[in-house]
N, C-alpha and C. Protein backbone atom coordinates (compact mmCIF):
# COMPACT_ATOMS: atom_id res chain seq x y z
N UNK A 1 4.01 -101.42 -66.40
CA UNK A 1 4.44 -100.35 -67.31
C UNK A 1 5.91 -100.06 -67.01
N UNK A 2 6.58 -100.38 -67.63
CA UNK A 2 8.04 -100.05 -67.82
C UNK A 2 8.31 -98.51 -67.59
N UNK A 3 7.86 -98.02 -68.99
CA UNK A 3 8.71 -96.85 -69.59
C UNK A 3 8.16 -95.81 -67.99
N UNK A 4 8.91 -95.14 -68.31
CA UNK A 4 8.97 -93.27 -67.41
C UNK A 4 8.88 -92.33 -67.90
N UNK A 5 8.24 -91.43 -67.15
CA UNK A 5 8.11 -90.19 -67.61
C UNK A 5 9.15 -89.01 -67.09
N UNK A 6 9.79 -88.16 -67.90
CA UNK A 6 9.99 -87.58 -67.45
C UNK A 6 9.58 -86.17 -66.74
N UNK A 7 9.80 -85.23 -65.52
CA UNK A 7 9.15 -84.52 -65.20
C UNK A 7 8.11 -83.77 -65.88
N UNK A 8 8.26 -82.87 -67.07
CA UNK A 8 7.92 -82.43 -68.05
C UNK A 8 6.57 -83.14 -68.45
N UNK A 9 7.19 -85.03 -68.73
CA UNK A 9 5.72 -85.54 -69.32
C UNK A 9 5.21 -85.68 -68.16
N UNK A 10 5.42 -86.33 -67.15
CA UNK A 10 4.65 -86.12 -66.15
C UNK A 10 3.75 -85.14 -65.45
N UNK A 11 3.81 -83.97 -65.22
CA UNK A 11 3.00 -82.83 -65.56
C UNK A 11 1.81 -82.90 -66.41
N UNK A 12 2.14 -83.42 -67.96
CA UNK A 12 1.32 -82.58 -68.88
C UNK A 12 0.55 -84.39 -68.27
N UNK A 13 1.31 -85.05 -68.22
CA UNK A 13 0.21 -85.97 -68.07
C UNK A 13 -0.97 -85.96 -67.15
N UNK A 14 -0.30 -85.64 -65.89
CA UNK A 14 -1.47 -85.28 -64.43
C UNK A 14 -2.37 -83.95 -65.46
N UNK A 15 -2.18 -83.31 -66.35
CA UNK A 15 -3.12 -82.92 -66.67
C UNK A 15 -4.65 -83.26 -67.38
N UNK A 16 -3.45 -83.97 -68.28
CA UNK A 16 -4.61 -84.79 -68.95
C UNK A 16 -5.43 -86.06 -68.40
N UNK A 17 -5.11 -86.63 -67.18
CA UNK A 17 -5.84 -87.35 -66.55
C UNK A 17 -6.81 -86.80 -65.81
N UNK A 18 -6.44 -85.54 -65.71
CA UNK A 18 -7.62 -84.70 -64.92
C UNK A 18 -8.58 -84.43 -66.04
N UNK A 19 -8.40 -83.90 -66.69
CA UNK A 19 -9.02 -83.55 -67.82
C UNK A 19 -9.39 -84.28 -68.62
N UNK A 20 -9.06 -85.39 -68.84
CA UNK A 20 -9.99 -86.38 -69.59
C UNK A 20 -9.25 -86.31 -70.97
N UNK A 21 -9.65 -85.28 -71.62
CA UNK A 21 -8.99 -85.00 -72.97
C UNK A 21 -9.04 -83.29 -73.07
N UNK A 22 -7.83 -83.27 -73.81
CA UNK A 22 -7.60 -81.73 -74.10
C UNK A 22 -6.54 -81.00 -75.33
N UNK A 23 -7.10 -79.84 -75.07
CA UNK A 23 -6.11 -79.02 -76.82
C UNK A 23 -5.35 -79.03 -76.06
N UNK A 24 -4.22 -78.57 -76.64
CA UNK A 24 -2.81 -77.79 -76.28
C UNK A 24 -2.70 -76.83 -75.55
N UNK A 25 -3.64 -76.08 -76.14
CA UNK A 25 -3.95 -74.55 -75.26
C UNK A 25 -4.28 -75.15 -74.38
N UNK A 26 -5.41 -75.73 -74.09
CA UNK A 26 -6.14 -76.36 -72.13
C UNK A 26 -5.08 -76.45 -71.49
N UNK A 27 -4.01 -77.68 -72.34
CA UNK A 27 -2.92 -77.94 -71.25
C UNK A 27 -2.06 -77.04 -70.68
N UNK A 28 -1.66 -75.64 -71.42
CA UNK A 28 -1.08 -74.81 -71.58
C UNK A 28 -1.44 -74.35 -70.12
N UNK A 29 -2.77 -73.79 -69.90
CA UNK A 29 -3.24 -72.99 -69.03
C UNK A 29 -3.42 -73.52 -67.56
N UNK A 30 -3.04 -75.31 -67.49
CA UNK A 30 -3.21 -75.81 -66.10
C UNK A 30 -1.44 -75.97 -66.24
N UNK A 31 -0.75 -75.40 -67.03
CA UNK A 31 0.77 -75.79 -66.10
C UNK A 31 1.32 -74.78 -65.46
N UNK A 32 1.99 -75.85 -64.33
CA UNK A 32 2.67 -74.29 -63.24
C UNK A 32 3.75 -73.57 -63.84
N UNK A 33 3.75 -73.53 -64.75
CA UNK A 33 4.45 -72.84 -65.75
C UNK A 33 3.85 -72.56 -67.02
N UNK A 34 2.97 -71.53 -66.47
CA UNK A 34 1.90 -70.78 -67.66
C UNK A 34 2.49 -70.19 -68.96
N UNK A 35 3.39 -69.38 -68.67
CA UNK A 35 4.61 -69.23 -70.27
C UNK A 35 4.86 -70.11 -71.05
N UNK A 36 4.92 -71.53 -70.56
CA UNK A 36 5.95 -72.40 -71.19
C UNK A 36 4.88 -72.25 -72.92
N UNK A 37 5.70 -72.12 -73.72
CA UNK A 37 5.58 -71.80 -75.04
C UNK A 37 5.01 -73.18 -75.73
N UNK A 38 4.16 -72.75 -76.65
CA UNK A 38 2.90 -73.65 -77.16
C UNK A 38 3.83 -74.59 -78.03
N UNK A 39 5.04 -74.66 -78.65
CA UNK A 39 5.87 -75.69 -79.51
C UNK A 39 6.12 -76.65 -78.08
N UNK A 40 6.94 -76.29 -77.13
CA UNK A 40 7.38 -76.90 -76.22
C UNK A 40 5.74 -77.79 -75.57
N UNK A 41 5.25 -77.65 -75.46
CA UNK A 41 4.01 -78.37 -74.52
C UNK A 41 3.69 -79.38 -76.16
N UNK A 42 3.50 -78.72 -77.25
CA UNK A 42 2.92 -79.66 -78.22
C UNK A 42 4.28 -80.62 -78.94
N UNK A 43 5.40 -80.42 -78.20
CA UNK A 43 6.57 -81.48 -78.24
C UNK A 43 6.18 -82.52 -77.22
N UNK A 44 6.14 -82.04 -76.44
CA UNK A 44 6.11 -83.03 -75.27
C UNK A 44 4.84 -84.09 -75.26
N UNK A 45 3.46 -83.54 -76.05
CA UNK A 45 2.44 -83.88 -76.08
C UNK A 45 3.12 -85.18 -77.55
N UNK A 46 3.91 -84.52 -78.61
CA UNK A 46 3.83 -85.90 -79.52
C UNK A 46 4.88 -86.87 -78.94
N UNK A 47 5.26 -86.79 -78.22
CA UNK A 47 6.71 -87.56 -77.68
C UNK A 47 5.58 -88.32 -76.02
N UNK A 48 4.68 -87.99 -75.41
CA UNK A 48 3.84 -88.83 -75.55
C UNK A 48 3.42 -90.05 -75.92
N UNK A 49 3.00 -89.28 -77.04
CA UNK A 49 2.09 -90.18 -78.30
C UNK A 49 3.44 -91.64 -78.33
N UNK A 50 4.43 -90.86 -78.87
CA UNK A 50 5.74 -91.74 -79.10
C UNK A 50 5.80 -92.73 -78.43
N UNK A 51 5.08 -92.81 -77.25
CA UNK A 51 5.63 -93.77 -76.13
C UNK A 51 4.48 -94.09 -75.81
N UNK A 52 3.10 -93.91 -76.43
CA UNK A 52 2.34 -94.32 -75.96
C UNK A 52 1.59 -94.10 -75.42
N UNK A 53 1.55 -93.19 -74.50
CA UNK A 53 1.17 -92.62 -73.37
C UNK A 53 -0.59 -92.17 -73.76
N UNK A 54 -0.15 -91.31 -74.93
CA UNK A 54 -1.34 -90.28 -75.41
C UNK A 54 -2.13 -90.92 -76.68
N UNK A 55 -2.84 -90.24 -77.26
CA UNK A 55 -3.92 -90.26 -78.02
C UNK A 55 -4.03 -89.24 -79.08
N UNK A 56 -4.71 -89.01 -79.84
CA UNK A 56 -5.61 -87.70 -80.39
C UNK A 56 -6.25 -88.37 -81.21
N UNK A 57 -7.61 -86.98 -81.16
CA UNK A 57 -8.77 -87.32 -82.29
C UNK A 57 -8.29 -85.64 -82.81
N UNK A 58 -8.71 -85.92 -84.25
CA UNK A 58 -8.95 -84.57 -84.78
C UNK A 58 -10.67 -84.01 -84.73
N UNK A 59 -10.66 -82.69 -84.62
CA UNK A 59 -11.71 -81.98 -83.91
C UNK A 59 -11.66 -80.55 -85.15
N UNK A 60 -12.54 -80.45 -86.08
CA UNK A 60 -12.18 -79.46 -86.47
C UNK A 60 -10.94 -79.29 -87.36
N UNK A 61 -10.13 -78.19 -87.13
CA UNK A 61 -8.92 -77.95 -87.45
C UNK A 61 -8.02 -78.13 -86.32
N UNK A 62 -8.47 -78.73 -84.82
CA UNK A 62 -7.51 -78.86 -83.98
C UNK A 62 -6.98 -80.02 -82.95
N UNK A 63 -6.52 -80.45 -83.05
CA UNK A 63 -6.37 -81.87 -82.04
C UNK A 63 -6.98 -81.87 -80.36
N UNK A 64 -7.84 -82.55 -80.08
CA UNK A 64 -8.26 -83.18 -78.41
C UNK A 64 -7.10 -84.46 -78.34
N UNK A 65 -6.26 -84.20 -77.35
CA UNK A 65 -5.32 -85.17 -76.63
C UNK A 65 -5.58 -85.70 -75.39
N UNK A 66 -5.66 -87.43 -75.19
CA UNK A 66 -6.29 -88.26 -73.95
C UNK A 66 -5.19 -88.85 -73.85
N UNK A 67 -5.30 -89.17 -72.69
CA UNK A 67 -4.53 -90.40 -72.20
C UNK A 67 -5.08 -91.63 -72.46
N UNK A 68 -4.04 -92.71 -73.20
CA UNK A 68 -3.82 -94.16 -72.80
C UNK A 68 -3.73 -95.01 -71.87
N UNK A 69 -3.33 -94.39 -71.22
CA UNK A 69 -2.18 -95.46 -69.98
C UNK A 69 -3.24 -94.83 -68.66
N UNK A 70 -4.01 -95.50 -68.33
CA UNK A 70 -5.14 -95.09 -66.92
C UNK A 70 -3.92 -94.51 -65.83
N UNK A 71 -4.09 -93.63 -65.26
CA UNK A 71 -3.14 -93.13 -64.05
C UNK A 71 -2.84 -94.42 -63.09
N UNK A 72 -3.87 -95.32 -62.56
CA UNK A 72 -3.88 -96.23 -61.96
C UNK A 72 -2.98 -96.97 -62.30
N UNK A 73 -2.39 -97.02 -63.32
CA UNK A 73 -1.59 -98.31 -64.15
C UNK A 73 -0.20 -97.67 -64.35
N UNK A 74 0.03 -96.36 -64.34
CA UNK A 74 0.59 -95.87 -64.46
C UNK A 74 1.89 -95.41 -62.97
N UNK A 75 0.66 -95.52 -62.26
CA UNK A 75 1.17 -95.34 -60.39
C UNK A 75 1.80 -96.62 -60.03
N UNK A 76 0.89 -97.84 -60.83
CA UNK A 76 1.44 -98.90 -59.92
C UNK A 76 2.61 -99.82 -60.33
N UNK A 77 2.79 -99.01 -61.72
CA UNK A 77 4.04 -99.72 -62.33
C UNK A 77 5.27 -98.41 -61.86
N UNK A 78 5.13 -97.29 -61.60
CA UNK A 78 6.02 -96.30 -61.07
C UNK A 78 6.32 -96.77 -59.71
N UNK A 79 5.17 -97.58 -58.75
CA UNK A 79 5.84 -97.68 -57.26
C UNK A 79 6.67 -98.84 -57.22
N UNK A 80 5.85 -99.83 -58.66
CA UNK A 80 6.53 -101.09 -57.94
C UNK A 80 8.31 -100.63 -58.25
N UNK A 81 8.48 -100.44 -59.52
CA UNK A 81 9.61 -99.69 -59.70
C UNK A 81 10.74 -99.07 -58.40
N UNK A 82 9.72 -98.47 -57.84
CA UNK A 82 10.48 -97.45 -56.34
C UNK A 82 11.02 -98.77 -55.42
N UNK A 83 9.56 -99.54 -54.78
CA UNK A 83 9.70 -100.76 -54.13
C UNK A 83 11.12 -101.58 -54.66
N UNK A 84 11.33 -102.22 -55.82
CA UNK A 84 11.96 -102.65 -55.94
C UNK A 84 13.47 -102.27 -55.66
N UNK A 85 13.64 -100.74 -56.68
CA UNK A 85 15.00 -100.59 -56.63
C UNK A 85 15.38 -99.74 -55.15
N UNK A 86 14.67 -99.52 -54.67
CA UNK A 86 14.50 -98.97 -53.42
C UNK A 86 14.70 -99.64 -51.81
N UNK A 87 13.55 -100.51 -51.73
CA UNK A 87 13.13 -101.11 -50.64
C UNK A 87 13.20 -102.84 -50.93
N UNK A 88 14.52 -102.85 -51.70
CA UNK A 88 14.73 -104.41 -52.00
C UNK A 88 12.90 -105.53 -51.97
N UNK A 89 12.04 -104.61 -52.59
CA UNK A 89 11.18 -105.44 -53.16
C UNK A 89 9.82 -105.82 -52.16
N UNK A 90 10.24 -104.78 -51.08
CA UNK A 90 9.42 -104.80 -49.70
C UNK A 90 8.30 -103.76 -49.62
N UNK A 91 7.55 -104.26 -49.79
CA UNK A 91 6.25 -102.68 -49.22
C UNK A 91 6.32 -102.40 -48.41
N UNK A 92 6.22 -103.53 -47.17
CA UNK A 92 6.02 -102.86 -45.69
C UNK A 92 7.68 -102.01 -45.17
N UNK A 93 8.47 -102.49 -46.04
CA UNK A 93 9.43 -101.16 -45.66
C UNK A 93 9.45 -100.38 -46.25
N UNK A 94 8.77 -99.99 -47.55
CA UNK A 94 8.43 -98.68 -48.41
C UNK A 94 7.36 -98.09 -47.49
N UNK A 95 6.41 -98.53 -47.13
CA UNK A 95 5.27 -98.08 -45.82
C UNK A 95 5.57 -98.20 -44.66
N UNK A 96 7.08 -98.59 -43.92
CA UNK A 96 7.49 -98.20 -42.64
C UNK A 96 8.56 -96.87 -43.40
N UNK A 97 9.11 -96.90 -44.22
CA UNK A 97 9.88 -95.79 -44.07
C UNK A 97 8.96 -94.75 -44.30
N UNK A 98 7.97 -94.46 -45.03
CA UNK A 98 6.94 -92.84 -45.38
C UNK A 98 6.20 -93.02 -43.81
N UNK A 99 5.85 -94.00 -43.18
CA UNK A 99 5.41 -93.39 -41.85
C UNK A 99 6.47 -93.04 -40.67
N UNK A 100 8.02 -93.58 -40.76
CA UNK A 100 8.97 -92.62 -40.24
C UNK A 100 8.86 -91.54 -40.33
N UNK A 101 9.16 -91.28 -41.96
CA UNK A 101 9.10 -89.75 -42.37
C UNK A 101 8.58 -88.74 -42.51
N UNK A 102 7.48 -89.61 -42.21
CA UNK A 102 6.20 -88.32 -42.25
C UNK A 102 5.76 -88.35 -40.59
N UNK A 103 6.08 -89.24 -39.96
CA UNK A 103 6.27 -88.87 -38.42
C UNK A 103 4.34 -89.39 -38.50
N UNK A 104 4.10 -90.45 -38.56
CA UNK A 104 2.74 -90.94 -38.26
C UNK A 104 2.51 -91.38 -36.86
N UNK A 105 1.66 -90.67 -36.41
CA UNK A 105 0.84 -91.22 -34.77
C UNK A 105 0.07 -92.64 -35.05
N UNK A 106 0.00 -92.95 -33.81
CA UNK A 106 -0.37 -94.40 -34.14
C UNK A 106 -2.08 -94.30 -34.61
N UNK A 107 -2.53 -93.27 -34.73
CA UNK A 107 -4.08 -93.24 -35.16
C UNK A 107 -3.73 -92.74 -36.74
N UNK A 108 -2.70 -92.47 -37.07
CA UNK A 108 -2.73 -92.50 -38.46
C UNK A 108 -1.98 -93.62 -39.04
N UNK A 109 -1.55 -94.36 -38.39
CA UNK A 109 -1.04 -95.55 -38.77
C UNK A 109 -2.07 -96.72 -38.56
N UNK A 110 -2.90 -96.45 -37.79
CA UNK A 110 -4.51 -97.20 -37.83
C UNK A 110 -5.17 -97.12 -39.29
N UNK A 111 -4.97 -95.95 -39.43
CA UNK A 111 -6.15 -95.62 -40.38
C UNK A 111 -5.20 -95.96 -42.07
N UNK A 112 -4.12 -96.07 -41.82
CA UNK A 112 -3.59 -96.55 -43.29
C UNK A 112 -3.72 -97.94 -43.22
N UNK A 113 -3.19 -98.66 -42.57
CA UNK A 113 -3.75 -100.21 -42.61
C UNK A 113 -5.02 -100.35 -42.54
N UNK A 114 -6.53 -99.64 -42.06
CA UNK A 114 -7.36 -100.07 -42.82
C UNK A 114 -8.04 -99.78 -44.13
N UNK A 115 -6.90 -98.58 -44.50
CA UNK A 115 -7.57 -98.08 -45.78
C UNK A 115 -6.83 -99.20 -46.90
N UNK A 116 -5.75 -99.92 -46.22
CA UNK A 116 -4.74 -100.75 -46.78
C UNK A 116 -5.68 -101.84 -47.07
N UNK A 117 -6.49 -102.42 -45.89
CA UNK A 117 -7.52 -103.44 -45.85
C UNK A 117 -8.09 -103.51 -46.82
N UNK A 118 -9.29 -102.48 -46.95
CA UNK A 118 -10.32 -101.79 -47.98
C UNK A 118 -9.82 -101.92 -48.81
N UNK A 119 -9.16 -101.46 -49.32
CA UNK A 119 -8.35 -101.52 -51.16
C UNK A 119 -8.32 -103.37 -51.06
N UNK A 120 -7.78 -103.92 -50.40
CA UNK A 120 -7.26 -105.16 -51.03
C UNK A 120 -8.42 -106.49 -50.91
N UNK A 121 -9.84 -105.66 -50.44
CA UNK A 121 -11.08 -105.98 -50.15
C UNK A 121 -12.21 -105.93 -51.64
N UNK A 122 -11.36 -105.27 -52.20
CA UNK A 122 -12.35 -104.32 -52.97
C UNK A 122 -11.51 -105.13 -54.33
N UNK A 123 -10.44 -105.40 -54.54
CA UNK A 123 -9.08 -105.84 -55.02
C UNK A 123 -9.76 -106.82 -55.44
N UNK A 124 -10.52 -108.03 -54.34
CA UNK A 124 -10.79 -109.04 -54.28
C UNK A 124 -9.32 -110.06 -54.16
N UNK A 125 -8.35 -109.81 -53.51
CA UNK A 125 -7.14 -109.83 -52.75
C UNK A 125 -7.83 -110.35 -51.50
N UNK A 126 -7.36 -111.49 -50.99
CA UNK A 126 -6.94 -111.69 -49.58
C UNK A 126 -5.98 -110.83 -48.67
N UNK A 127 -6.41 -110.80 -47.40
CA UNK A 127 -5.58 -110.15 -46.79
C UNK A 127 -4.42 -111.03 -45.96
């Protein structure tokens, strides 16, 4: 996945992945910015759509809005992104620098390489 979100869509999006599908109003009421005014959230919701991102069914007189783009697919085209322009294309230095930074003991640095394992087990990935 190429395109990006910006903060804004990003938000309404972690909403709607939680939520499965939702009005305007729903989304309204899970942002950390409960004011933000019902034009502004139902901009951002068709500009979305614009890019793909979103969905709607009509319901009534009112639109249910889903996501397209699975979060999963969405994460892993955002990291490789990071990896690349970041960590010249390296994971294990995108995953040595967040366990610098986050100051990991070596029992939490155990436990990410085997949760690292597991995923790429499950992947059906060789390790």
């Amino acid at each position: 996945m190429t395109k990006r979100l910006t903060k804004a869509e990003e938000e309404i999006m972690l909403i709607l992945w939680k939520l499965g599908e939702s009005t305007i109003r729903e989304v309204m009421k899970e942002l950390s910015e409960p004011q933000t005014p019902y034009t502004t959230v139902s901009t951002v919701v068709r500009v979305l759509e614009k890019k793909e991102f979103v969905g709607h069914k009509a319901v009534g007189t009112t639109y249910l809005y889903y996501p397209l783009v699975p979060k999963k697919d969405y994460l892993r085209g955002y990291l490789s992104g990071i990896v690349s322009n970041y960590f010249d294309g390296s994971f294990s230095r995108m995953a040595a620098f967040f366990a610098r930074e986050n100051d990991l003991d070596m029992g939490e640095l155990h436990g990410l390489i085997s949760e690292i394992e597991s995923e790429l087990k499950e992947s059906g990935d060789d390790a």
